[in-house]
Protein backbone atom coordinates (compact mmCIF):
# COMPACT_ATOMS: atom_id res chain seq x y z
CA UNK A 1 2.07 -17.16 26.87
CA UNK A 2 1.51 -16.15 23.64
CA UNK A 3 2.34 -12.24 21.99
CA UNK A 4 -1.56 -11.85 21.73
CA UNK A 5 -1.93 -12.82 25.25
CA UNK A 6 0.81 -10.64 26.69
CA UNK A 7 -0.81 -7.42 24.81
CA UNK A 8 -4.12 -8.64 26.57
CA UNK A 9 -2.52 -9.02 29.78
CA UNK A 10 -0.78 -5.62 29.34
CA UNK A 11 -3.89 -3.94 28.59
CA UNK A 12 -5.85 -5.77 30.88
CA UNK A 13 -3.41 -4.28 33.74
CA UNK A 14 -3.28 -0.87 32.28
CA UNK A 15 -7.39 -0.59 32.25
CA UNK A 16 -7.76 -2.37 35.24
CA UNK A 17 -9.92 -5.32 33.78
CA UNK A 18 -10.03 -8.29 35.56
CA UNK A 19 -7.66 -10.81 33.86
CA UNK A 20 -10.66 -13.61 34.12
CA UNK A 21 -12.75 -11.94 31.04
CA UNK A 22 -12.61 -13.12 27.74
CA UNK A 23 -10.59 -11.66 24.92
CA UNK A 24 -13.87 -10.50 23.14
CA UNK A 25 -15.16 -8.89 26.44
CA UNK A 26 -11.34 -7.15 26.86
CA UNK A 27 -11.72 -5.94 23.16
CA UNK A 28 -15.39 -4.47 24.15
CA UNK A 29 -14.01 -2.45 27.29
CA UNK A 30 -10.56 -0.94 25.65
CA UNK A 31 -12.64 0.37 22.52
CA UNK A 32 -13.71 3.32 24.29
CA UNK A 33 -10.40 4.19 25.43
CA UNK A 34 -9.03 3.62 22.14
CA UNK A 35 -11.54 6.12 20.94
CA UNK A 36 -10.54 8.48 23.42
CA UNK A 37 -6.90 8.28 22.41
CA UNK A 38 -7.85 8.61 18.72
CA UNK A 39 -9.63 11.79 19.34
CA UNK A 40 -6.97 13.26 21.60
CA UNK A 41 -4.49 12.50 18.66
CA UNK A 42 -6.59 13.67 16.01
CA UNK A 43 -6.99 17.25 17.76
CA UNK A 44 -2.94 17.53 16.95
CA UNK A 45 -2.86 15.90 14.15
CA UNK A 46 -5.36 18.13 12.25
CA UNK A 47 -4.09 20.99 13.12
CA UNK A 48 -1.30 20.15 10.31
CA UNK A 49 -3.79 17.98 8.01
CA UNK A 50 -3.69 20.76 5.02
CA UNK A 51 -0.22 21.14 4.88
CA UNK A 52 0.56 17.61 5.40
CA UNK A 53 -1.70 17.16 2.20
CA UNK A 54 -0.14 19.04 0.33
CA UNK A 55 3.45 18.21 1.18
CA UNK A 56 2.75 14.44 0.97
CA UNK A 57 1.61 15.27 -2.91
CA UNK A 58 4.93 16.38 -3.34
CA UNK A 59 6.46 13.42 -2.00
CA UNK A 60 4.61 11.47 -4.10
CA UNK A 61 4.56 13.04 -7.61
CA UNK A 62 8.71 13.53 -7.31
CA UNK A 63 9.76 10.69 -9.54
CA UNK A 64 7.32 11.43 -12.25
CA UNK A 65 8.65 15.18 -12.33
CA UNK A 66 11.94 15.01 -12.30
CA UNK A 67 12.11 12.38 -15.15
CA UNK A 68 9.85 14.12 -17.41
CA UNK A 69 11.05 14.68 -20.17
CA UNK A 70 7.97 14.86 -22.93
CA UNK A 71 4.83 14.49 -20.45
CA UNK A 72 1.83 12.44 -21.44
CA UNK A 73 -1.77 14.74 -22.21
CA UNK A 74 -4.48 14.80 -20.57
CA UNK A 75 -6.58 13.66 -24.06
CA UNK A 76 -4.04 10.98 -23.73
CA UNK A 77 -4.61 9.25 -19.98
CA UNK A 78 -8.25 9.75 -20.58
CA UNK A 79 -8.07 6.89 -23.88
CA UNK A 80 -5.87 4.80 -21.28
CA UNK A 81 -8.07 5.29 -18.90
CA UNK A 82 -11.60 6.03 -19.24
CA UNK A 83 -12.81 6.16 -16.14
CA UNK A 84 -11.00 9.51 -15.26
CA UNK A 85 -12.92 12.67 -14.80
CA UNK A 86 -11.69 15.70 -17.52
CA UNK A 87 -10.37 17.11 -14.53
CA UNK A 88 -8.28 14.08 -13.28
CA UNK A 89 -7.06 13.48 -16.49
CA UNK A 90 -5.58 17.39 -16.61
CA UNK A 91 -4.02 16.50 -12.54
CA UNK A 92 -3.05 13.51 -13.68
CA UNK A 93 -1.03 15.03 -16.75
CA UNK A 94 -0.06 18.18 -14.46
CA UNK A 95 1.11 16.72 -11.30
CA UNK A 96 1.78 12.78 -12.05
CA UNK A 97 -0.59 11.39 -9.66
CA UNK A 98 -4.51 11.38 -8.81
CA UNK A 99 -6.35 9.55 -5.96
CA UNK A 100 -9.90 8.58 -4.97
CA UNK A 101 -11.55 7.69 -1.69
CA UNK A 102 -14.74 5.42 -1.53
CA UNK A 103 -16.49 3.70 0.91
CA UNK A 104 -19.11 1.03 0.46
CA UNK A 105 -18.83 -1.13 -2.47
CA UNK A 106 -15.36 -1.98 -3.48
CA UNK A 107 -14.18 0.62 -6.73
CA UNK A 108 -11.33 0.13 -8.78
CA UNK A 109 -12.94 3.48 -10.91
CA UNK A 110 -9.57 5.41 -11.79
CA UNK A 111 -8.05 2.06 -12.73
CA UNK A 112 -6.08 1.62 -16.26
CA UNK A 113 -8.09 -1.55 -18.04
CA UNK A 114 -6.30 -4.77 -18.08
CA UNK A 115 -7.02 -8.18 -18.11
CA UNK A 116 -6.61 -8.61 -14.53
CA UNK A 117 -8.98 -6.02 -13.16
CA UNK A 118 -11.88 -7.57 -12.08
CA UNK A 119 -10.24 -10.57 -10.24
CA UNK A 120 -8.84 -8.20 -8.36
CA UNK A 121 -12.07 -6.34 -7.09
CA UNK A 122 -13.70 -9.44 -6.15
CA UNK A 123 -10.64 -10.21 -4.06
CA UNK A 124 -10.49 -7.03 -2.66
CA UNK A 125 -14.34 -7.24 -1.56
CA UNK A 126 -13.27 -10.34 0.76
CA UNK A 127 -12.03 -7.71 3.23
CA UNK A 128 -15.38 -6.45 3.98
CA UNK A 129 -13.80 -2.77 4.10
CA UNK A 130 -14.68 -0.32 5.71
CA UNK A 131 -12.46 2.39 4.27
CA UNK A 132 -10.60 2.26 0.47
CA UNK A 133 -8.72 4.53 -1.29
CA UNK A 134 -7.41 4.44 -4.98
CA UNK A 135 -4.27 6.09 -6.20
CA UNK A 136 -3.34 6.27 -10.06
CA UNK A 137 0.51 7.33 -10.86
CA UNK A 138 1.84 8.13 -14.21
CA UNK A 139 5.77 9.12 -14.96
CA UNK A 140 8.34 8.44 -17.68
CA UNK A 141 9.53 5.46 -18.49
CA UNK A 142 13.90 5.88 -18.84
CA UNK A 143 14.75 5.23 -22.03
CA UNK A 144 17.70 3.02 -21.56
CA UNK A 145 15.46 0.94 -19.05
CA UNK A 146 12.48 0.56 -21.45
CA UNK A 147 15.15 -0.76 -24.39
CA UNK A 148 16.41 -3.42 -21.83
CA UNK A 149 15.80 -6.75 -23.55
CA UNK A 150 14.73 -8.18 -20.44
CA UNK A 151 11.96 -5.11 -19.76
CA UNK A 152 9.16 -7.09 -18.29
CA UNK A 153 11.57 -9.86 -16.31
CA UNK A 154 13.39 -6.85 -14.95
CA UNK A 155 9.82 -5.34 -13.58
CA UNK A 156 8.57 -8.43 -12.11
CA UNK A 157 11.43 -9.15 -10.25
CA UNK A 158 11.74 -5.64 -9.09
CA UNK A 159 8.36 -6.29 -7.06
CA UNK A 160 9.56 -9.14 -5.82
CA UNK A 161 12.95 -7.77 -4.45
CA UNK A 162 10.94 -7.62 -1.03
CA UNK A 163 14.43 -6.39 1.47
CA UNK A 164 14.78 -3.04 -0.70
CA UNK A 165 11.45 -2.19 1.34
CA UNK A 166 13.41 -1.23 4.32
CA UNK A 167 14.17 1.81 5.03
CA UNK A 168 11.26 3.62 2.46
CA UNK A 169 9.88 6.74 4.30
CA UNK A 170 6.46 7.98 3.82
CA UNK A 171 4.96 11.38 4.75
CA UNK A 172 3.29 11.33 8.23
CA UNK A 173 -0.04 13.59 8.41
CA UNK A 174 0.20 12.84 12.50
CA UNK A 175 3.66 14.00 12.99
CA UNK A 176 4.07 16.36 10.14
CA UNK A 177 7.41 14.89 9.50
CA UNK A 178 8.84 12.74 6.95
CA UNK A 179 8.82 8.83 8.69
CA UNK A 180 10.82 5.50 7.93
CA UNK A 181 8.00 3.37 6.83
CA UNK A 182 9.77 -0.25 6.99
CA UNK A 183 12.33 -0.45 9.71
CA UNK A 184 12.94 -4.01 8.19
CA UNK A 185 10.99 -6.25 5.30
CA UNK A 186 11.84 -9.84 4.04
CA UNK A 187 10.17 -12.90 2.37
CA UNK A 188 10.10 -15.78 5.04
CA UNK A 189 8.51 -19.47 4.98
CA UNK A 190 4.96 -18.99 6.74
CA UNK A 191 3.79 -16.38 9.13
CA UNK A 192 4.56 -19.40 11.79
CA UNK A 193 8.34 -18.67 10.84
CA UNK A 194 8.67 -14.89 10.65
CA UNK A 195 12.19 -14.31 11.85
CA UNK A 196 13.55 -17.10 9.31
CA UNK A 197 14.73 -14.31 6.63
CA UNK A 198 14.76 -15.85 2.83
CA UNK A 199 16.79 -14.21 -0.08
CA UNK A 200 14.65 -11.89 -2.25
CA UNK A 201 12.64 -14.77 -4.28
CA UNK A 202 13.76 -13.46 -7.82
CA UNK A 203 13.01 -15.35 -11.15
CA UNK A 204 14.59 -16.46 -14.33
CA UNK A 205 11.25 -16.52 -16.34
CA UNK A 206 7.63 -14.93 -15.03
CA UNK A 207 5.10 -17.27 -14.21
CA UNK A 208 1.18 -16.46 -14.37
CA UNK A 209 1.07 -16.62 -11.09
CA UNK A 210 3.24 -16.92 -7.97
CA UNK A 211 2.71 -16.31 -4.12
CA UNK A 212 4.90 -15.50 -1.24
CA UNK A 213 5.02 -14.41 2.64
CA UNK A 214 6.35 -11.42 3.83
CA UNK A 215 8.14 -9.78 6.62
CA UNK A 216 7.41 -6.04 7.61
CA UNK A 217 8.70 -4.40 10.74
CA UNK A 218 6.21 -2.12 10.32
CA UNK A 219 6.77 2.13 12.10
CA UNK A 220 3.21 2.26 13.17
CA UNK A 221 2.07 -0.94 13.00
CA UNK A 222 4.55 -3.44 14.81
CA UNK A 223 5.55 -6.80 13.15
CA UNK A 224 3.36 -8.48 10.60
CA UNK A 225 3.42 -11.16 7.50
CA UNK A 226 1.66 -10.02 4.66
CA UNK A 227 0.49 -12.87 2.10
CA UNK A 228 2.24 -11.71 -1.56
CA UNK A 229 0.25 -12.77 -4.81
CA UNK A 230 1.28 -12.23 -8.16
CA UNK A 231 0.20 -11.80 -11.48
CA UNK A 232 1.26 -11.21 -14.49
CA UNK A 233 -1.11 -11.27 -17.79
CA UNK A 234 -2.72 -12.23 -19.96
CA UNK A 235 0.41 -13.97 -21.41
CA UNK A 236 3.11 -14.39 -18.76
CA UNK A 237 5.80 -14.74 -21.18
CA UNK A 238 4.25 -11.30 -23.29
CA UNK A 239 2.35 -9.26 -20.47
CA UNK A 240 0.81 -6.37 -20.74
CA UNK A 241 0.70 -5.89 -16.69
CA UNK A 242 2.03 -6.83 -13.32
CA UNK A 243 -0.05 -7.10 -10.37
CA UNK A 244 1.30 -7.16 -6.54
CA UNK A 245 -1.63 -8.02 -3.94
CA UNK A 246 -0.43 -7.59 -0.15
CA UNK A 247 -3.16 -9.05 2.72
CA UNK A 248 -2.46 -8.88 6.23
CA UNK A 249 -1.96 -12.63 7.22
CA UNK A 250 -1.72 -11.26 11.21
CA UNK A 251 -3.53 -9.17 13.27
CA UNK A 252 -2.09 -5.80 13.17
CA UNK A 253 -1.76 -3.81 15.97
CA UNK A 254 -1.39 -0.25 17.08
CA UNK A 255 0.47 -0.01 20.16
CA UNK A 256 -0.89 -2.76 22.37
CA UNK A 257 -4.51 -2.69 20.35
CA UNK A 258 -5.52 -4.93 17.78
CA UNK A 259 -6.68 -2.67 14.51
CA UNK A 260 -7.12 -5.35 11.91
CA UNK A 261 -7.97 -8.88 11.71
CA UNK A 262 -6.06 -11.29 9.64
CA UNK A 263 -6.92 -11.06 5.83
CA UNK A 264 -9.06 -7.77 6.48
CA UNK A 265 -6.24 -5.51 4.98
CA UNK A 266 -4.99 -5.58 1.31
CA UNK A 267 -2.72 -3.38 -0.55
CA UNK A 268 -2.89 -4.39 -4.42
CA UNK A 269 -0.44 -2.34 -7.08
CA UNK A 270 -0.51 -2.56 -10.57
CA UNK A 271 2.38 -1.64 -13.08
CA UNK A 272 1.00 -1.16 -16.42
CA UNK A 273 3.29 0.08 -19.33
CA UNK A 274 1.97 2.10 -21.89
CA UNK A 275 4.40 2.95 -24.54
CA UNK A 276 7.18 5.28 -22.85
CA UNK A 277 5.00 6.35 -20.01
CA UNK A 278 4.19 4.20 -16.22
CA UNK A 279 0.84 3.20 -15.10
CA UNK A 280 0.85 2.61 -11.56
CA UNK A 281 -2.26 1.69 -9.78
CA UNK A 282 -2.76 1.17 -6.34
CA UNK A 283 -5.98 0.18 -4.17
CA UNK A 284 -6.07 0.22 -0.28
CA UNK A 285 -8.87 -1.38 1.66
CA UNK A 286 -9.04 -2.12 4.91
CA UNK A 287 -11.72 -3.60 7.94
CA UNK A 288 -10.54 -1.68 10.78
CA UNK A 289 -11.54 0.44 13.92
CA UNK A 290 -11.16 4.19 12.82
CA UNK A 291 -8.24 4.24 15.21
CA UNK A 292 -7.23 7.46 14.09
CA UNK A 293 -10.48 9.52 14.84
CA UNK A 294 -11.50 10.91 11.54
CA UNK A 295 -12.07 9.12 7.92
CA UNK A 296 -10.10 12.02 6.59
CA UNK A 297 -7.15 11.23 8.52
CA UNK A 298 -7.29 7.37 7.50
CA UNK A 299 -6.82 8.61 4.32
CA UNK A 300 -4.34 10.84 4.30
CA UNK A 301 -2.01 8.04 6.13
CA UNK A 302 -2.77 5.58 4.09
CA UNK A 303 -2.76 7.64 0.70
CA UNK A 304 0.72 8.37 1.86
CA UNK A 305 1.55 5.17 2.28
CA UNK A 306 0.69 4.08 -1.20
CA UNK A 307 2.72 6.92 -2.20
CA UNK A 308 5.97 5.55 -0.45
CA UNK A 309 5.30 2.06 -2.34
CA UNK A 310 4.80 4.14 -5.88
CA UNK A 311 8.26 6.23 -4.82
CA UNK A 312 9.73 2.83 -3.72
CA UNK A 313 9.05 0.93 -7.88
CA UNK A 314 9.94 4.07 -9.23
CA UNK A 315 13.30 4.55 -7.27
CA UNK A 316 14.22 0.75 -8.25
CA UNK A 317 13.67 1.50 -12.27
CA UNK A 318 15.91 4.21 -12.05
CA UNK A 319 17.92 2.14 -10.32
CA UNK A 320 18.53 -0.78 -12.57
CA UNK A 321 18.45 1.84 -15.89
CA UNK A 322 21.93 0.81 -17.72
């Protein structure tokens, strides 16, 4: 039997289904008890929403404040990025991070330009999302890590040293709590051959493009394989950017319940250099039942997450500074 058909089975059993009915029928009947659970959750969870939001800033803007040395103006991140509002431009100076929610229509609004961009919005409207959130990070690039001779080699294969995702914590709006986001992550073959862990698939010169599977042993979200594209433009040899898009290759799952369909998730981040200061963009979509009862708490979660991944880049700059 496969994994898919032992969660089934399991859920069948626990909702007293008949084990006869098709998968699309047993997807039909749990839906309203996965709506009851959200709810139930969300009625704990909220009660700790504003704190949570404001704690999980402060998880997230750490890097960019304690490196500051000479921090970036406003006037400034509004010519590298035009699309921020005056007041975004004065958070983004202030606190080192600004995000924006959207639904319909995919957005990539707060966005620094580069060559890159709008490939990336058409591939992000493939999910069909349902919920997307954009996050736009700015901090200080270390001085000794900026004069490295190998800068831009150094970057890319930083987002491609997949196994230093273990371990990462994010901010948990549910549990009010900071929570180990990877328990394990690794590159691997094919989703067909997820336990077959492959070394970190470093480089010796950045190609224009380059794609890879991943491993993620996910907190709240089980085991998955993500499908890992890269980019790096317009010149791979002379970039200006680097570009890391995640999709889901499997179903995700929340507990026993499927949440998201293959290639109905994607995660892209964008490191952009701009003299001594870091761009980092990220954009979350998602297709997905609103497991967690309220669009507000979608967000927060997955804001957070973004965060982690921004915390995670940042962490591994300082950490290969001479």
């Amino acid at each position: 039997m496969t994994a898919q058909g032992k969660r089934l089975r399991t859920t069948t059993l626990l909702l007293g289904i008949p084990q006869k009915e098709t998968y699309t029928q047993v997807r039909m009947k749990t839906l309203p008890v996965i709506t009851f659970l959200t709810v139930l959750s969300v009625v704990v969870s909220n009660a700790a929403m504003a704190q949570s939001s404001s704690d999980s800033q402060n998880v997230g803007t750490a890097s960019a404040q304690s490196a500051s040395s000479q921090p970036v103006t406003a006037e400034r991140l509004r010519q590298l990025v035009p699309g921020l509002t005056e007041a975004e431009s004065q958070q983004l100076a202030k606190t080192g991070e600004v995000t924006a929610d959207y639904s319909g229509s995919i957005k990539a609004r707060i966005a620094p330009p580069f060559a890159g961009k709008e490939a990336m919005i058409r591939e992000l409207q493939k999910t069909d999302a349902t919920v997307g959130i954009e996050l736009l990070f700015q901090a200080p690039i270390p001085k000794k890590y900026r004069e490295r001779s190998d800068f831009w080699l150094e970057t890319y294969n930083i987002m491609r040293s997949i196994s230093t995702l273990k371990g990462i914590k994010y901010y948990s709006a549910d549990r009010n709590m900071m929570r180990t986001f990877y328990y394990d992550a690794y590159a691997v073959p094919s989703p067909e051959k997820k336990y077959t862990r492959l070394p970190d698939p470093l480089v010796t010169s950045i190609p224009a493009k380059s794609h890879i599977y991943t491993y993620h042993k996910d907190s709240s979200f089980g085991n998955y394989v993500m499908s890992v594209n890269y980019t790096a433009g317009p010149e791979p040899q002379h970039p200006k950017y680097i570009r890391m898009a995640l999709t889901n290759a499997t179903e995700m799952y929340y507990s026993v319940f499927p949440i998201v369909a293959p290639w109905k998730l994607q995660i892209d981040l964008v490191a952009i250099p701009e003299g001594d200061t870091m761009l980092f963009y990220g954009n979350f979509v998602a297709n997905t039942f609103t497991i967690f009862g309220l669009r507000d708490s979608i967000d927060v979660s997955f804001t957070n997450r973004v965060k982690a991944l921004y915390n995670w880049f940042m962490r591994e700059i300082q950490t290969h500074t001479p």
